[in-house]
C-alpha atoms as a PDB file:
ATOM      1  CA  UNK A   1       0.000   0.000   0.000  1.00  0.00           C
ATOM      2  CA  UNK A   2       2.564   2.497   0.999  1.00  0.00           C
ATOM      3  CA  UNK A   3       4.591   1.854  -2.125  1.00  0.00           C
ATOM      4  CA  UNK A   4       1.807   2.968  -4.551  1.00  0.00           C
ATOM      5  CA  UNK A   5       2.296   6.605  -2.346  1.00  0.00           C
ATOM      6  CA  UNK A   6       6.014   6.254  -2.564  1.00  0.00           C
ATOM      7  CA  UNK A   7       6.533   8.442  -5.852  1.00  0.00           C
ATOM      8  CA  UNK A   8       4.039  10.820  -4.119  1.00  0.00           C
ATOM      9  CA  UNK A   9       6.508  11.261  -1.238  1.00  0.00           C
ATOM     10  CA  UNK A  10       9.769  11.348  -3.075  1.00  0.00           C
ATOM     11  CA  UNK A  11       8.131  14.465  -5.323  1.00  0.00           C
ATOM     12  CA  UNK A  12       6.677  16.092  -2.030  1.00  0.00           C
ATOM     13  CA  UNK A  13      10.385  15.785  -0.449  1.00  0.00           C
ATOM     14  CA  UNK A  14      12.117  16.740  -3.720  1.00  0.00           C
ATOM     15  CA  UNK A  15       9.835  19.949  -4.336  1.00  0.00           C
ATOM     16  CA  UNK A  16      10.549  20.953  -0.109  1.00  0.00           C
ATOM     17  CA  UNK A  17      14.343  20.484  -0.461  1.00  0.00           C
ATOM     18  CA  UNK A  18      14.606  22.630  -3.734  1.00  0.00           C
ATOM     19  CA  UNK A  19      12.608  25.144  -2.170  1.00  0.00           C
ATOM     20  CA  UNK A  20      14.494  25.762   1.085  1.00  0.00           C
ATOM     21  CA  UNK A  21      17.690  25.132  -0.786  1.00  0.00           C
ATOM     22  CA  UNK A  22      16.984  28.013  -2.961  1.00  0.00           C
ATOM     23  CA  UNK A  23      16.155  30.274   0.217  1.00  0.00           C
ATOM     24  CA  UNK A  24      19.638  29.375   1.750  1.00  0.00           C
ATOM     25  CA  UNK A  25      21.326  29.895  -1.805  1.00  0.00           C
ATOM     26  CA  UNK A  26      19.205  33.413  -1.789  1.00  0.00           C
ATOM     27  CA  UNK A  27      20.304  34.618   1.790  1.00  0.00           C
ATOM     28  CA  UNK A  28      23.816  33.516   1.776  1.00  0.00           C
ATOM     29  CA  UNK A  29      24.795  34.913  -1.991  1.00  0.00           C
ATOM     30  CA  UNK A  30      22.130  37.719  -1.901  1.00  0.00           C
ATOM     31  CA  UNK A  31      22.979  41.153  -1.380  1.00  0.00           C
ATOM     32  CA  UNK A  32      22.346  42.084   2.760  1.00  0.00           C
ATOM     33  CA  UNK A  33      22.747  45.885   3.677  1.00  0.00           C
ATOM     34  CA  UNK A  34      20.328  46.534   6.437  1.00  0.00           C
ATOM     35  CA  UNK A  35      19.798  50.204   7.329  1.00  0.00           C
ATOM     36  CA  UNK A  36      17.693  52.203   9.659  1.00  0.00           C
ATOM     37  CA  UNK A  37      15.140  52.964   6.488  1.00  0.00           C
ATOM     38  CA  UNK A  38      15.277  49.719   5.387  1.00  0.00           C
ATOM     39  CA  UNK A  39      13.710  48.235   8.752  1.00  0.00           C
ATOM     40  CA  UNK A  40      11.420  51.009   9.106  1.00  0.00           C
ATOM     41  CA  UNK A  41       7.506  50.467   8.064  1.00  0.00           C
ATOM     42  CA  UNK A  42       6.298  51.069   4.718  1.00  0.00           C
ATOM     43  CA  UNK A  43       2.837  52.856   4.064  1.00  0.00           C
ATOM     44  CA  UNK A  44       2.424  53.517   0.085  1.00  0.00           C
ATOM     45  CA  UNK A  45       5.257  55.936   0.872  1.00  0.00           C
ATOM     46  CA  UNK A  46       4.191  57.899   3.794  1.00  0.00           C
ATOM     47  CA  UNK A  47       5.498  57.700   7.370  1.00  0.00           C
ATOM     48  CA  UNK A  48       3.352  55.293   9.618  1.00  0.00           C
ATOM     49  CA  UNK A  49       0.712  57.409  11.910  1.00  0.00           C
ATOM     50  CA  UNK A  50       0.184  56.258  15.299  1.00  0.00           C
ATOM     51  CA  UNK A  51       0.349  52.248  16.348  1.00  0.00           C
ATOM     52  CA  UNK A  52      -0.424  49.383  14.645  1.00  0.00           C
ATOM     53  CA  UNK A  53      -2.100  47.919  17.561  1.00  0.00           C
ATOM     54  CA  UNK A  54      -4.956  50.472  17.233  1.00  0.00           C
ATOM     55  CA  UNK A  55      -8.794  49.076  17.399  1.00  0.00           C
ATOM     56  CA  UNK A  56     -10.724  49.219  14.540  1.00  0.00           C
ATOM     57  CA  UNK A  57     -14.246  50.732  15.235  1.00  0.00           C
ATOM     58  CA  UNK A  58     -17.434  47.876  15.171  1.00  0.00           C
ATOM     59  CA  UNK A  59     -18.517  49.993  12.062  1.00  0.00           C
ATOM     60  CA  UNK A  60     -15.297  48.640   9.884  1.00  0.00           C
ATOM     61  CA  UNK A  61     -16.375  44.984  10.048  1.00  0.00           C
ATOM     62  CA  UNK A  62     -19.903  45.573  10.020  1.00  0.00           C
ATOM     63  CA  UNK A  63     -18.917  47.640   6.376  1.00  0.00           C
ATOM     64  CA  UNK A  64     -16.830  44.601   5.346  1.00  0.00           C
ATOM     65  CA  UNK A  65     -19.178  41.891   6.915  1.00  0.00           C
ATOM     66  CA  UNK A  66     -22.371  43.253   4.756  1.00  0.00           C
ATOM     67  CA  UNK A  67     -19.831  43.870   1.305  1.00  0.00           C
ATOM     68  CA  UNK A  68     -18.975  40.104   1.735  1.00  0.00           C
ATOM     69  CA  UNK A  69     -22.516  39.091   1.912  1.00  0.00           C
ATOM     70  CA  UNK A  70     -23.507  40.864  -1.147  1.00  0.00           C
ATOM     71  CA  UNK A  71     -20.622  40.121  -2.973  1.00  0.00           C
ATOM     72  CA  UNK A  72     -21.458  36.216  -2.500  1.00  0.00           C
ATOM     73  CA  UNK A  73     -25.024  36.845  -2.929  1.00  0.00           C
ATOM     74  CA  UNK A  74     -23.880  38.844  -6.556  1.00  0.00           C
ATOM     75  CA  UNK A  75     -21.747  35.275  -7.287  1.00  0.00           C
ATOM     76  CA  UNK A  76     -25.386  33.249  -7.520  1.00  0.00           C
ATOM     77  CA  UNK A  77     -26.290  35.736 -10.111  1.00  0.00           C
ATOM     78  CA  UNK A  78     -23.708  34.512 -12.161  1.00  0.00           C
ATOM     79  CA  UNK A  79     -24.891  30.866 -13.057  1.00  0.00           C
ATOM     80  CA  UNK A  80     -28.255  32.113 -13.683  1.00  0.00           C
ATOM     81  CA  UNK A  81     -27.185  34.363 -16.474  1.00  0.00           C
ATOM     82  CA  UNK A  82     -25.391  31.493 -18.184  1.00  0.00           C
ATOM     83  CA  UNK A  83     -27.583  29.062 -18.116  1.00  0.00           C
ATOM     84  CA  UNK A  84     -30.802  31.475 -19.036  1.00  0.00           C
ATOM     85  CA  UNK A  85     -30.388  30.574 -22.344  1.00  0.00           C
ATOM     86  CA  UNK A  86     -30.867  27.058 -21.840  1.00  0.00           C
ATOM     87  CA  UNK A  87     -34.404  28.149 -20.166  1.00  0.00           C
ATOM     88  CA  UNK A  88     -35.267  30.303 -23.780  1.00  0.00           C
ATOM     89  CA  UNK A  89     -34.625  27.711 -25.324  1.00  0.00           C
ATOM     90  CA  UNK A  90     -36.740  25.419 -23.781  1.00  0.00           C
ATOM     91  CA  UNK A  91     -39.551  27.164 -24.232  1.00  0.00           C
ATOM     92  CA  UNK A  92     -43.073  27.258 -22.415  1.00  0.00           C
ATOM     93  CA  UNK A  93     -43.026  28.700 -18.879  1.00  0.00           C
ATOM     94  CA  UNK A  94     -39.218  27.581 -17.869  1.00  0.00           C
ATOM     95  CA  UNK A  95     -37.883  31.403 -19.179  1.00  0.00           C
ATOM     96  CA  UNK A  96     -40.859  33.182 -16.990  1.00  0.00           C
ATOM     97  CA  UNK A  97     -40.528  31.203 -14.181  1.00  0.00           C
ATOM     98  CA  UNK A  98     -36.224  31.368 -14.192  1.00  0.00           C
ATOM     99  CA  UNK A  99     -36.996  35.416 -14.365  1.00  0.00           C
ATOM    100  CA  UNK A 100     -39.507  34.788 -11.618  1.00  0.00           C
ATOM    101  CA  UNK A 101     -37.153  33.531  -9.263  1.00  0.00           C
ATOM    102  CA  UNK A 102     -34.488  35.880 -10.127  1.00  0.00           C
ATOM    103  CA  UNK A 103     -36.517  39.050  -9.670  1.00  0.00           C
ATOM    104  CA  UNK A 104     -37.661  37.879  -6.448  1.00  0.00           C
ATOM    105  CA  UNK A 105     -33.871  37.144  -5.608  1.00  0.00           C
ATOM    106  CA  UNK A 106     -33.032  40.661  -6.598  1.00  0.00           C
ATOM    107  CA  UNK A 107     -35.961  42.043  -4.878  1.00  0.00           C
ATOM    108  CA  UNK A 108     -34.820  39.957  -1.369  1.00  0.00           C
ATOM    109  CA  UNK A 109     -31.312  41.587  -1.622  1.00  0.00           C
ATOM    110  CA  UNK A 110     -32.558  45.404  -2.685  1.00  0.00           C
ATOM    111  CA  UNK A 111     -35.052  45.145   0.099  1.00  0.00           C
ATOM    112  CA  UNK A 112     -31.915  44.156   2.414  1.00  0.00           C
ATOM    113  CA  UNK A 113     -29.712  46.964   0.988  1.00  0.00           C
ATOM    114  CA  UNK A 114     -32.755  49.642   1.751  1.00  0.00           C
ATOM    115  CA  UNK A 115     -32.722  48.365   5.036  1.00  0.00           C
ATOM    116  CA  UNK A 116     -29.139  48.447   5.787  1.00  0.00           C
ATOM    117  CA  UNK A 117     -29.090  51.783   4.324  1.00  0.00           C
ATOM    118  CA  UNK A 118     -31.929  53.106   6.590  1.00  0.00           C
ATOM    119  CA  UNK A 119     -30.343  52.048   9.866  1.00  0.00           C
ATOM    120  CA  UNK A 120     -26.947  53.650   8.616  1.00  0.00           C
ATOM    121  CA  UNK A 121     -24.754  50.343   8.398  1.00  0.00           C
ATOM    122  CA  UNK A 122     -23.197  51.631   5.514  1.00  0.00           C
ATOM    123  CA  UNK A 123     -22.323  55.455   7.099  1.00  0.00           C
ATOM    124  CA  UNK A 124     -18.154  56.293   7.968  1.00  0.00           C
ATOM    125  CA  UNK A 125     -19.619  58.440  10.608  1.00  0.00           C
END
């Protein structure tokens, strides 16, 4: 049994030992020159302002909680649209009813956005 998984290893061990010979190679023949500006932060070219172990206010993740649930609720739009051609081409009902259930999807997640809106989930204040 373990034979069958023996290539398996041999590539898993060959592919680990290439890549931390490679980092040794790197660090001993690369070029080292710390310096004081080196080691300090970098901030899209501006000086770091105050710590990094600052809290982030409740409203941040709330802001990035609701953006992930609409961007994965935008994802199940995107099989629908490729397979509503299949449903024209059936014929019959299958096209109203596939724009049935999408409209009422749309109108679920509209209905949530007003709602977030209203109580001010999505205000920086």
């Amino acid at each position: 049994m373990i034979t069958e998984f023996l290539p398996l290893f041999l590539m898993v061990l060959l592919a680990l030992g290439l890549a931390l010979s490679l980092l040794k190679i790197a660090e001993y023949f690369g070029p080292h020159q710390p310096s004081a500006i080196k080691q300090s932060p970098y901030e899209s070219g501006q000086d770091p302002v105050g710590s990094a172990r600052d809290r982030y206010s409740v409203k941040f993740y709330l802001v990035a909680m609701i953006f992930i649930v609409f961007d994965v609720e935008l994802v199940f739009l995107y099989p629908w649209a490729v397979s509503y051609r299949t449903f024209l081409e059936a014929g019959g009902g299958a096209a109203l009813a596939s724009l049935g259930v999408i409209g009422t999807f749309i109108v679920i997640l509209v209905v949530g956005l007003l709602y977030d809106v209203k109580k001010g989930g999505l205000d920086w204040d």
